[in-house]
C-alpha atoms as a PDB file:
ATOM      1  CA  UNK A   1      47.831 -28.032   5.119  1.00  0.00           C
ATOM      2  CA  UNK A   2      44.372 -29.158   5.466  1.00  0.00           C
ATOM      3  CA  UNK A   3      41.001 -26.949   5.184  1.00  0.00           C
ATOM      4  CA  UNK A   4      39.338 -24.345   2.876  1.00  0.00           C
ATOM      5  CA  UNK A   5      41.790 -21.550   2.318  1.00  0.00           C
ATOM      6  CA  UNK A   6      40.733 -18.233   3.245  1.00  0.00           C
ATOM      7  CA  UNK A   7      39.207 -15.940   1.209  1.00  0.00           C
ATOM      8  CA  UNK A   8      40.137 -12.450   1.504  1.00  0.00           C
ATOM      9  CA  UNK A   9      37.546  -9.964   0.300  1.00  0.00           C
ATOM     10  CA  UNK A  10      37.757  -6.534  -1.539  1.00  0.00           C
ATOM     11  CA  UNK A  11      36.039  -3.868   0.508  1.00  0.00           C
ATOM     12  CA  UNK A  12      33.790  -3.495  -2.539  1.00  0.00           C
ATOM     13  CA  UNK A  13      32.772  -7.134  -2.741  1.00  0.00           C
ATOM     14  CA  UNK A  14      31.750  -7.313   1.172  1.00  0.00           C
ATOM     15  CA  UNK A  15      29.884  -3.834   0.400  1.00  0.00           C
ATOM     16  CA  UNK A  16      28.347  -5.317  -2.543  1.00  0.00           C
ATOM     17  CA  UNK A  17      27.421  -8.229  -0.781  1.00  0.00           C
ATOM     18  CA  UNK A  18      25.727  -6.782   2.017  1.00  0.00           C
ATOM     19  CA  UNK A  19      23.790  -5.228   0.115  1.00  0.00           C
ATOM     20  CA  UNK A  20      22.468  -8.084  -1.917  1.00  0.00           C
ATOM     21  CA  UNK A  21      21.754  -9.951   1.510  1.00  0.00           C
ATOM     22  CA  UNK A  22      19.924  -7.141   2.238  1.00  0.00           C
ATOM     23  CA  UNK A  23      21.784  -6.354   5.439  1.00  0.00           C
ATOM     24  CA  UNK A  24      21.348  -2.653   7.034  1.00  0.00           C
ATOM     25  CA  UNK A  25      23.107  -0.635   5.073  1.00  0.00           C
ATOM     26  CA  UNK A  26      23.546   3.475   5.820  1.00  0.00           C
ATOM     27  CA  UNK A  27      24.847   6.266   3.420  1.00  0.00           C
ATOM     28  CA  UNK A  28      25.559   9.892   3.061  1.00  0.00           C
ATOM     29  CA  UNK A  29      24.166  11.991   0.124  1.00  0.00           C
ATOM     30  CA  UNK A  30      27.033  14.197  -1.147  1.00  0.00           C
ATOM     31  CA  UNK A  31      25.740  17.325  -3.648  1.00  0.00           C
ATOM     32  CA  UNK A  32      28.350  19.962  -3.469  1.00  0.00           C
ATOM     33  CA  UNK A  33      31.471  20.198  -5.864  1.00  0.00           C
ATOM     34  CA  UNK A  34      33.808  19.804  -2.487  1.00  0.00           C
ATOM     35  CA  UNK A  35      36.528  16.830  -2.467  1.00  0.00           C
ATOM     36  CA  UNK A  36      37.923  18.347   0.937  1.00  0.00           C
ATOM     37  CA  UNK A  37      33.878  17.867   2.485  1.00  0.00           C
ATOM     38  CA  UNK A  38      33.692  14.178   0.521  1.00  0.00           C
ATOM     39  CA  UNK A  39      37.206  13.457   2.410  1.00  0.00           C
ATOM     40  CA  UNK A  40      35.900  14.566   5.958  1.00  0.00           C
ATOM     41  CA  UNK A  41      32.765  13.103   5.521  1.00  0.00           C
ATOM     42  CA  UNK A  42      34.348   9.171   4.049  1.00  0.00           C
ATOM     43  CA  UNK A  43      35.933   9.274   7.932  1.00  0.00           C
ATOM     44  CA  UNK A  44      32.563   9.672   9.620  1.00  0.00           C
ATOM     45  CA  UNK A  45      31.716   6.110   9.530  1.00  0.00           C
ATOM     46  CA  UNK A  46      29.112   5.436   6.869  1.00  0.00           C
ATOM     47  CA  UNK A  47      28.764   2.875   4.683  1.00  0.00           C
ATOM     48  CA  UNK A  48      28.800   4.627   1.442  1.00  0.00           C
ATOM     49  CA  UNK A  49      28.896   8.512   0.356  1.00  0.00           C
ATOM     50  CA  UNK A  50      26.750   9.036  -2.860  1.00  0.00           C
ATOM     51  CA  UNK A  51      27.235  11.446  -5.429  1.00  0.00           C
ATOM     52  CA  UNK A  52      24.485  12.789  -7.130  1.00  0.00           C
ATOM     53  CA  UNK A  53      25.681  14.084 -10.515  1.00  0.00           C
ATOM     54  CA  UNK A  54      21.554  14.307 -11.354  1.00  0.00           C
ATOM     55  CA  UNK A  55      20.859  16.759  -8.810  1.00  0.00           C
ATOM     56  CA  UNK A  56      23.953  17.905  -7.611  1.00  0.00           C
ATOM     57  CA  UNK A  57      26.899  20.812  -8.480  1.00  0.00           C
ATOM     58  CA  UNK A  58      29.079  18.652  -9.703  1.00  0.00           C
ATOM     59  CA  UNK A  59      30.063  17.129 -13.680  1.00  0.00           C
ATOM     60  CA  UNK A  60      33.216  14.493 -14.308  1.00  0.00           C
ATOM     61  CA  UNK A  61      35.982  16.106 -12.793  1.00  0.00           C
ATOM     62  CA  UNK A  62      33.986  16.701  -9.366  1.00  0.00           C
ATOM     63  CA  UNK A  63      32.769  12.694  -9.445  1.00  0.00           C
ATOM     64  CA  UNK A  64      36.322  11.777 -10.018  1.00  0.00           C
ATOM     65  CA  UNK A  65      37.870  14.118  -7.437  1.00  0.00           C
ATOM     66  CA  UNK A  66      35.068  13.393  -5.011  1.00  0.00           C
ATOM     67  CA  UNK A  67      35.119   9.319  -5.223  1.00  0.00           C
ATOM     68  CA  UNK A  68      39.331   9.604  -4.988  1.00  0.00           C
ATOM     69  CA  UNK A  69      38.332  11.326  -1.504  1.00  0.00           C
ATOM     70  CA  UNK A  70      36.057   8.831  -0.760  1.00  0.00           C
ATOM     71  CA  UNK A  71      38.818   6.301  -1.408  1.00  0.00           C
ATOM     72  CA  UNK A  72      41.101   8.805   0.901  1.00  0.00           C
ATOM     73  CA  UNK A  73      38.931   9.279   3.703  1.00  0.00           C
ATOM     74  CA  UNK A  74      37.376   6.271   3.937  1.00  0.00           C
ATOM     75  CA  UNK A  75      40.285   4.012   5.241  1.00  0.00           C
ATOM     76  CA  UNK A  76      40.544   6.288   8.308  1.00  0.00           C
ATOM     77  CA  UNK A  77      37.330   6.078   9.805  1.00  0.00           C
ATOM     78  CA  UNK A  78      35.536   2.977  11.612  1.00  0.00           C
ATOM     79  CA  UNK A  79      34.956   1.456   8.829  1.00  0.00           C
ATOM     80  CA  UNK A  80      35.488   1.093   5.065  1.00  0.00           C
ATOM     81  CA  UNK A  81      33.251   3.709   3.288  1.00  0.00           C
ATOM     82  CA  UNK A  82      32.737   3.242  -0.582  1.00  0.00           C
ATOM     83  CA  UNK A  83      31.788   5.724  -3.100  1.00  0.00           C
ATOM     84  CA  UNK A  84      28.377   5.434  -5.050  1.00  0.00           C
ATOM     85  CA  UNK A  85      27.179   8.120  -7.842  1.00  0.00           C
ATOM     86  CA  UNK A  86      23.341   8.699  -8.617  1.00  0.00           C
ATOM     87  CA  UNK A  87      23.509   9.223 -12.084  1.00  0.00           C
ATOM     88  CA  UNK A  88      22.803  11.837 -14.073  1.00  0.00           C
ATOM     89  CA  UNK A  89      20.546   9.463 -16.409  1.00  0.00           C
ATOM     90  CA  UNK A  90      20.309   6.328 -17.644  1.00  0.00           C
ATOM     91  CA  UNK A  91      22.829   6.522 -20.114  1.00  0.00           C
ATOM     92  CA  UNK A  92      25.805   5.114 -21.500  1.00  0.00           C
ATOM     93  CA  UNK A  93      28.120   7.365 -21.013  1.00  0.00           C
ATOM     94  CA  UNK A  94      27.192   8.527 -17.834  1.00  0.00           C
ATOM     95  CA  UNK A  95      27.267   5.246 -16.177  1.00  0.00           C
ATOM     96  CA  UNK A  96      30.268   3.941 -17.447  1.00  0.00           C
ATOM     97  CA  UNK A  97      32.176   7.613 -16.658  1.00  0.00           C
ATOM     98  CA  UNK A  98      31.454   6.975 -12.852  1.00  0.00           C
ATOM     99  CA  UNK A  99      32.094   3.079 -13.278  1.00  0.00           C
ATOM    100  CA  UNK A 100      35.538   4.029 -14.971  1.00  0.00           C
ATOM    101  CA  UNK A 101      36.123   7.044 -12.077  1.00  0.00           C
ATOM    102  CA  UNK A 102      35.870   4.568  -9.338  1.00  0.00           C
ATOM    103  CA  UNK A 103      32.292   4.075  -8.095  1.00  0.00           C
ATOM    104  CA  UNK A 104      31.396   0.767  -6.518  1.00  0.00           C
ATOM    105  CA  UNK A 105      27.951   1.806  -8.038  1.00  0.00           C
ATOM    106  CA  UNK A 106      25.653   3.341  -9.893  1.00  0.00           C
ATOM    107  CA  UNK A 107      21.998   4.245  -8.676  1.00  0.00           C
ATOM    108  CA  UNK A 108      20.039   4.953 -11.415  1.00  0.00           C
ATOM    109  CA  UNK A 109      17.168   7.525 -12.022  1.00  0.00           C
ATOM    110  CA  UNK A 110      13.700   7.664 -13.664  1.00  0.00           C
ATOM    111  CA  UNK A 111      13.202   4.260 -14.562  1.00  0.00           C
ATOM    112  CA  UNK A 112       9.565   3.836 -15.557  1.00  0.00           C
ATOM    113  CA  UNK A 113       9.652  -0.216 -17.371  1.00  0.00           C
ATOM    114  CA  UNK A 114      11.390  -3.091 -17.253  1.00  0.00           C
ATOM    115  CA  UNK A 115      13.182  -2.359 -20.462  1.00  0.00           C
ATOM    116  CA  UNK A 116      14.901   1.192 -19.130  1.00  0.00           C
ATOM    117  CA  UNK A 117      16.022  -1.321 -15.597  1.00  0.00           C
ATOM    118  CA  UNK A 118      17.575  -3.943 -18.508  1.00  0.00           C
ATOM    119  CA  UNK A 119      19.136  -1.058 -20.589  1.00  0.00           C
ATOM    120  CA  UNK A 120      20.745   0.310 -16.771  1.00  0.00           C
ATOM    121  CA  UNK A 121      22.463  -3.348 -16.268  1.00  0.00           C
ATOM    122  CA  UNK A 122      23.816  -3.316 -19.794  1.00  0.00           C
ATOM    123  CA  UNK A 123      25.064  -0.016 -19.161  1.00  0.00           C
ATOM    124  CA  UNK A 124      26.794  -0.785 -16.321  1.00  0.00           C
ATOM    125  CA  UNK A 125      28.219  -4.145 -17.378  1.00  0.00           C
ATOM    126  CA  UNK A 126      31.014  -5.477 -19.753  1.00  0.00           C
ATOM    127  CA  UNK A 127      29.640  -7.689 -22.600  1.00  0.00           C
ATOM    128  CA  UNK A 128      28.661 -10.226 -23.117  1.00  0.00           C
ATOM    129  CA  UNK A 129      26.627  -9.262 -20.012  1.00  0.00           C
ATOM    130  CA  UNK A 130      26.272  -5.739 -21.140  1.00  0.00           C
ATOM    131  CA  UNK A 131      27.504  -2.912 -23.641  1.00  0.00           C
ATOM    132  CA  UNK A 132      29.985  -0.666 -21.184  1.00  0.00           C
ATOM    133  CA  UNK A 133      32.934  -0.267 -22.993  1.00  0.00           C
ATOM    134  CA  UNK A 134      35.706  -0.918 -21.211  1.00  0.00           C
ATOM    135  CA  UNK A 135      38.532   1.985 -20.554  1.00  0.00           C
ATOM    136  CA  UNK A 136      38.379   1.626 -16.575  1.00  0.00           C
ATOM    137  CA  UNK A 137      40.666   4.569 -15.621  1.00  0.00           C
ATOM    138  CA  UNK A 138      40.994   4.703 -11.841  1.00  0.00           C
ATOM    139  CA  UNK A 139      38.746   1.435 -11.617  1.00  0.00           C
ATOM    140  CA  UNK A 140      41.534  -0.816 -12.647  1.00  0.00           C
ATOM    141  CA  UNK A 141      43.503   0.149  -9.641  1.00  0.00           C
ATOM    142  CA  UNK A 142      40.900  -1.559  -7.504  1.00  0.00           C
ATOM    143  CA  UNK A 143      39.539  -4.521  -9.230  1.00  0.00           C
ATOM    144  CA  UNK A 144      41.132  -6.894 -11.435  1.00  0.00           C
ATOM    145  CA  UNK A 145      41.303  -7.906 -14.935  1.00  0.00           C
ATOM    146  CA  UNK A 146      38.646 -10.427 -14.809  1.00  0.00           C
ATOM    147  CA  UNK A 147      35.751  -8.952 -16.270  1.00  0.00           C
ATOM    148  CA  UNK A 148      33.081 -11.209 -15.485  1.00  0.00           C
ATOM    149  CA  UNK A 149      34.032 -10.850 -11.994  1.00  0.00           C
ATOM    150  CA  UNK A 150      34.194  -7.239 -12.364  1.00  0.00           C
ATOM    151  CA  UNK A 151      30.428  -7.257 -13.539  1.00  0.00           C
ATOM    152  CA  UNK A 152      29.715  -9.632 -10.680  1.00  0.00           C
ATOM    153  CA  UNK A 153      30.658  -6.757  -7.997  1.00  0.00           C
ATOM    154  CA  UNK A 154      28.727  -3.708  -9.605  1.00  0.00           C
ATOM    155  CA  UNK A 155      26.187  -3.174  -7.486  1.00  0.00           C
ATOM    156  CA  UNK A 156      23.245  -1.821 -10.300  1.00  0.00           C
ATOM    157  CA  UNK A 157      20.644   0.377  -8.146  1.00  0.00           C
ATOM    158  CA  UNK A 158      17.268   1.783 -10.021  1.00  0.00           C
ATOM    159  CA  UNK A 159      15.201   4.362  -8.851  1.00  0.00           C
ATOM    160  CA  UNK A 160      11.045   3.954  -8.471  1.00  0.00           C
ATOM    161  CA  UNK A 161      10.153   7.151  -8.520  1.00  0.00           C
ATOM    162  CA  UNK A 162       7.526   7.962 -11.300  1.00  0.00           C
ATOM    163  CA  UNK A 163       4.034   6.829 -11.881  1.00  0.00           C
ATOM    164  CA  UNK A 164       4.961   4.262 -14.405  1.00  0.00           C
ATOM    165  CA  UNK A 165       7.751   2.778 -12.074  1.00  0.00           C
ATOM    166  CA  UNK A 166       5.227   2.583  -9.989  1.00  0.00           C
ATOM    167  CA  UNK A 167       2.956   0.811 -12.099  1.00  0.00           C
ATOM    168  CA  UNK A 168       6.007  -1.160 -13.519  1.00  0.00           C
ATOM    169  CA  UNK A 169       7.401  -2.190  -9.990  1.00  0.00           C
ATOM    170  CA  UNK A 170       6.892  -5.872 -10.076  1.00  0.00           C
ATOM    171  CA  UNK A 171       8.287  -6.375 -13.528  1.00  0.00           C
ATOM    172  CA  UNK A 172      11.080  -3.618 -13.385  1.00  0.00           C
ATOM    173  CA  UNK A 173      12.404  -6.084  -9.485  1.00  0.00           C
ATOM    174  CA  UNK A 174      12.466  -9.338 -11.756  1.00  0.00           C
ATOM    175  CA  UNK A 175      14.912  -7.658 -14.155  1.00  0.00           C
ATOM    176  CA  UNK A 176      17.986  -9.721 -13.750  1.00  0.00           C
ATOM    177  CA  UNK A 177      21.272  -7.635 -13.041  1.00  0.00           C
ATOM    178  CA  UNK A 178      19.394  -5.207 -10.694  1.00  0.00           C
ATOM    179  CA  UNK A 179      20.555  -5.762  -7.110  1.00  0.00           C
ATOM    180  CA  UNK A 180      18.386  -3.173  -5.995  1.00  0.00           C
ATOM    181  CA  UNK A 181      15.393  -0.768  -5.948  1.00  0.00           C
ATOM    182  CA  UNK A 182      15.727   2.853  -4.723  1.00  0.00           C
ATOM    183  CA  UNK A 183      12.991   4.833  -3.912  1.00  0.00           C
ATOM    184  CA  UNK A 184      13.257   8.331  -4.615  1.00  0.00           C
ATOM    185  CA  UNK A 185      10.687   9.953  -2.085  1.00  0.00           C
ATOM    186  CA  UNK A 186      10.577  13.330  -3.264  1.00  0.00           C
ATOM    187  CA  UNK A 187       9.549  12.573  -6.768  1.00  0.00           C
ATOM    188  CA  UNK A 188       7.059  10.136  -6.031  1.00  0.00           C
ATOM    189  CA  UNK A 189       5.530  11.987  -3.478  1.00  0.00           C
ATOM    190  CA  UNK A 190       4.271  13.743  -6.669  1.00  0.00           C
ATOM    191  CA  UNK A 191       3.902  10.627  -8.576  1.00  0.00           C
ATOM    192  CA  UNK A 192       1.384   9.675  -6.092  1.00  0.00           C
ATOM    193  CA  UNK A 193      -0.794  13.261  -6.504  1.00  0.00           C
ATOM    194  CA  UNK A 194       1.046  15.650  -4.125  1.00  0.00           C
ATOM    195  CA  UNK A 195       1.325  19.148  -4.822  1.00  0.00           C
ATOM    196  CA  UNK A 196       4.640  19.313  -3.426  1.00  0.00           C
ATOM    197  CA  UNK A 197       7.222  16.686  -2.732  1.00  0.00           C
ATOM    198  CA  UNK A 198       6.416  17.049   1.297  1.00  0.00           C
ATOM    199  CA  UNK A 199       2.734  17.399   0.635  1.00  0.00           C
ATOM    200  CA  UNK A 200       0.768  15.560   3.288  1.00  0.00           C
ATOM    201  CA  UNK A 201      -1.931  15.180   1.856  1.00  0.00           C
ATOM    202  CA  UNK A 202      -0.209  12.903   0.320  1.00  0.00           C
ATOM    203  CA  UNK A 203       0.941  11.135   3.332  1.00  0.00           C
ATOM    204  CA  UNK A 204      -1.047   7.437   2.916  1.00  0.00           C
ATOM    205  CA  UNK A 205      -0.821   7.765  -0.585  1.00  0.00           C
ATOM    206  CA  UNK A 206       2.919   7.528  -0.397  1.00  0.00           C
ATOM    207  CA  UNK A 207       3.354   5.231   2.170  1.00  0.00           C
ATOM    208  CA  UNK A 208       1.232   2.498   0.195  1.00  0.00           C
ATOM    209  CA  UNK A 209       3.335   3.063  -2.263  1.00  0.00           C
ATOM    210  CA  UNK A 210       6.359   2.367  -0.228  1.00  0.00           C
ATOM    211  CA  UNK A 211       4.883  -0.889   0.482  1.00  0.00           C
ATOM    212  CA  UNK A 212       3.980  -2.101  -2.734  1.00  0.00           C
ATOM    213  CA  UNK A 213       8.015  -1.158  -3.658  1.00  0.00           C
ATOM    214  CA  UNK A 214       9.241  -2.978  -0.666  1.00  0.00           C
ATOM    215  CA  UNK A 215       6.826  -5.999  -1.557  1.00  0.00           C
ATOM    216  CA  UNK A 216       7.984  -6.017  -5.457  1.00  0.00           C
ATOM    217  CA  UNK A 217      11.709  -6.044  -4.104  1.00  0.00           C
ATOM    218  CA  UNK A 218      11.649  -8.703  -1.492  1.00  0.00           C
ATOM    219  CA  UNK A 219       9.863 -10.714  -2.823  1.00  0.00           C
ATOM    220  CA  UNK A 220      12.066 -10.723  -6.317  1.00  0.00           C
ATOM    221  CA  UNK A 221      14.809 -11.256  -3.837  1.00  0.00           C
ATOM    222  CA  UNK A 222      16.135  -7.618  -4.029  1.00  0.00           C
ATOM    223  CA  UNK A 223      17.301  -5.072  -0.993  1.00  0.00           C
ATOM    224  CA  UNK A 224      15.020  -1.811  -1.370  1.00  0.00           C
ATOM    225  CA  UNK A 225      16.797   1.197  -0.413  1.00  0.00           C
ATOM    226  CA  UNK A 226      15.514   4.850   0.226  1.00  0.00           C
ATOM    227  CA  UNK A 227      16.417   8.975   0.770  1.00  0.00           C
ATOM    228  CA  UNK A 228      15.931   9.999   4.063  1.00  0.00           C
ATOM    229  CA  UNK A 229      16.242  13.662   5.794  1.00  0.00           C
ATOM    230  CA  UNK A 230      17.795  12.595   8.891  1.00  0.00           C
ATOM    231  CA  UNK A 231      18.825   9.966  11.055  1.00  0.00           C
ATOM    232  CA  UNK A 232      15.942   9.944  12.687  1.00  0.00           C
ATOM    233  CA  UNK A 233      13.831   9.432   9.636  1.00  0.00           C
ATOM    234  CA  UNK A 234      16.447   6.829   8.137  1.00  0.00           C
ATOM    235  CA  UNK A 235      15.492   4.346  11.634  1.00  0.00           C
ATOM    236  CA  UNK A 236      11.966   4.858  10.843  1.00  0.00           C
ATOM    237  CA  UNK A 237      12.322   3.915   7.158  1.00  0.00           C
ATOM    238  CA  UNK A 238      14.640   0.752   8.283  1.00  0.00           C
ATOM    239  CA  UNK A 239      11.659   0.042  11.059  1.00  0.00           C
ATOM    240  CA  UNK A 240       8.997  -0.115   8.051  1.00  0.00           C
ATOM    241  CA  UNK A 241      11.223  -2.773   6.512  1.00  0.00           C
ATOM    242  CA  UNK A 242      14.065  -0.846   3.847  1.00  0.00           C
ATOM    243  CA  UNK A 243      17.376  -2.234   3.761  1.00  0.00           C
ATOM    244  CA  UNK A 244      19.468   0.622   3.215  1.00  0.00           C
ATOM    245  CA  UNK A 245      19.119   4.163   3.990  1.00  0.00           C
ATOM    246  CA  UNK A 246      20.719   7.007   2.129  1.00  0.00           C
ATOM    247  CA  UNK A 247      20.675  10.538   5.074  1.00  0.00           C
ATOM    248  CA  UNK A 248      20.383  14.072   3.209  1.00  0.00           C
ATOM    249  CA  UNK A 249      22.723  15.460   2.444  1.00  0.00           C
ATOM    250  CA  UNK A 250      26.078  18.100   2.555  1.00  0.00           C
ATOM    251  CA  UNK A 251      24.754  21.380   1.495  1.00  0.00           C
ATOM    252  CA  UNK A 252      21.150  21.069   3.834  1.00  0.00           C
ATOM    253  CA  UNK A 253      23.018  20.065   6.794  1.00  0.00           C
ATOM    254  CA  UNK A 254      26.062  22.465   6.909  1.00  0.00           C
ATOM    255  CA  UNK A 255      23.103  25.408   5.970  1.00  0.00           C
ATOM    256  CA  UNK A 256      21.164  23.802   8.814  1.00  0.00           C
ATOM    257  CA  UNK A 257      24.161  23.486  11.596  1.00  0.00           C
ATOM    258  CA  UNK A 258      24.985  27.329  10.653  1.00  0.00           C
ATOM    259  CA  UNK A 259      21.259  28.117  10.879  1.00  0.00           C
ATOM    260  CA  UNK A 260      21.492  26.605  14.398  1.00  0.00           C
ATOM    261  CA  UNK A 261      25.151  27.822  15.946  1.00  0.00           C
ATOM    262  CA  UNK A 262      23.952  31.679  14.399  1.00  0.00           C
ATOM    263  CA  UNK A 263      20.527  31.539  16.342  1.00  0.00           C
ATOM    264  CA  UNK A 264      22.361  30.069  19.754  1.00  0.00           C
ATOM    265  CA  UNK A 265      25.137  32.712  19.400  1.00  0.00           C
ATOM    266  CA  UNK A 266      22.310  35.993  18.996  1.00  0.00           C
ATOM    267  CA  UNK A 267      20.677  34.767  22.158  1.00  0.00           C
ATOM    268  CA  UNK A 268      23.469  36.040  23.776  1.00  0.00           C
END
């Protein structure tokens, strides 16, 4: 036989990958406790389903249940959907408890300096790379035993979303180990002076700062990703230059599709 072998990848690695080329990416933010809704929703089509154990109704058992019905549901749709979890800090334990459960992923919240973005990689990483220790539960049935290459295909996400992340951009992009920046919108809405996370008064203020992040990112060679409320927002954030787009989120929608069929139904 002549030629270069093929080389099959893992779903995780090509998801991984895309990212880090900074192809469009689009995700679903999960916050209820439901593995039958994280099931349905893994057939829909998206690229990834993120659980937010920060903000969301759900502890260990629901990230574990939810990502095995990521794994479930996501084979049967159009294409592979992988399981991500927005941790509940940056933190040991609760990194390596959604690394161990399954996750392809970890984004990571309120990182204000370059030195909370290098503690997130070693949290998320075997050593000598990192400190995770290593007991990888349900991970083990999906990658192998090679632990460097298991720390290779971790995709490390960290949230911008305070005034010193802000501040800190630039230096918290060059960290090595972090694929990506996330913005979290909401938060730095205030970060930026607004009363209220939709404030918009703090309209320009915000959006400058969404530049600087995307700057900081791209130009460190990192895909900046962001929260969006709808589809319709998430092309608008891709059209201002973000590579992947996380759309709000379980409990809003199903409230706001009720909201809808009740008010069409009492026309009646």
């Amino acid at each position: 036989m002549t030629g270069n072998p093929t080389v099959i990848r893992t779903p995780i690695q090509d998801f991984v990958a895309r990212i880090r080329r900074r192809e469009p990416v689009v995700g679903y933010w999960l916050l209820g406790d439901s593995a039958v809704m994280a099931e349905r929703l893994a057939r829909v089509g998206y690229d990834f389903l993120c659980l937010d154990q920060q903000h969301g109704l759900m502890g260990y058992r629901e990230i574990r249940d939810g990502l095995i019905a990521i794994d479930a549901g996501g084979v049967l749709g159009p294409r592979p959907t992988l399981g991500l979890v927005r941790t509940a800090a940056n933190d040991l334990t609760c990194i390596g408890q959604a690394l161990d459960a399954g996750a392809a992923g970890v984004i990571v919240p309120m990182i204000d300096d370059a030195d909370a973005a290098r503690n997130a990689v070693r949290n998320a990483k075997y050593p000598p790379a990192g400190r995770r220790s290593y007991g990888p539960m349900r991970a083990e049935l999906r990658r192998g035993p090679d632990l460097a290459a298991v720390n290779d295909e971790t995709l490390v996400a960290v949230m911008i979303e305070t005034a010193a992340g802000l501040d800190n951009v630039e230096e918290i992009a060059a960290v090595d180990g972090v694929d990506a920046l996330y913005v979290g919108p909401y938060d730095l809405t205030l970060a930026v002076g607004g009363g209220d996370p939709s404030d918009p008064a703090a309209t320009d203020a915000r959006i400058a700062a969404f530049g600087r992040i995307l700057r900081a990112g791209h130009e460190a060679g990192k895909a900046v990703g962001i929260h969006a409320d709808d589809g319709e927002m998430a092309a608008q954030r891709f059209a201002l230059g973000f590579d992947f787009v996380s759309i709000e989120g379980d409990l809003v929608h199903l409230e706001q599709i009720a909201a809808s069929h009740l008010a069409q139904a009492r026309r009646v």
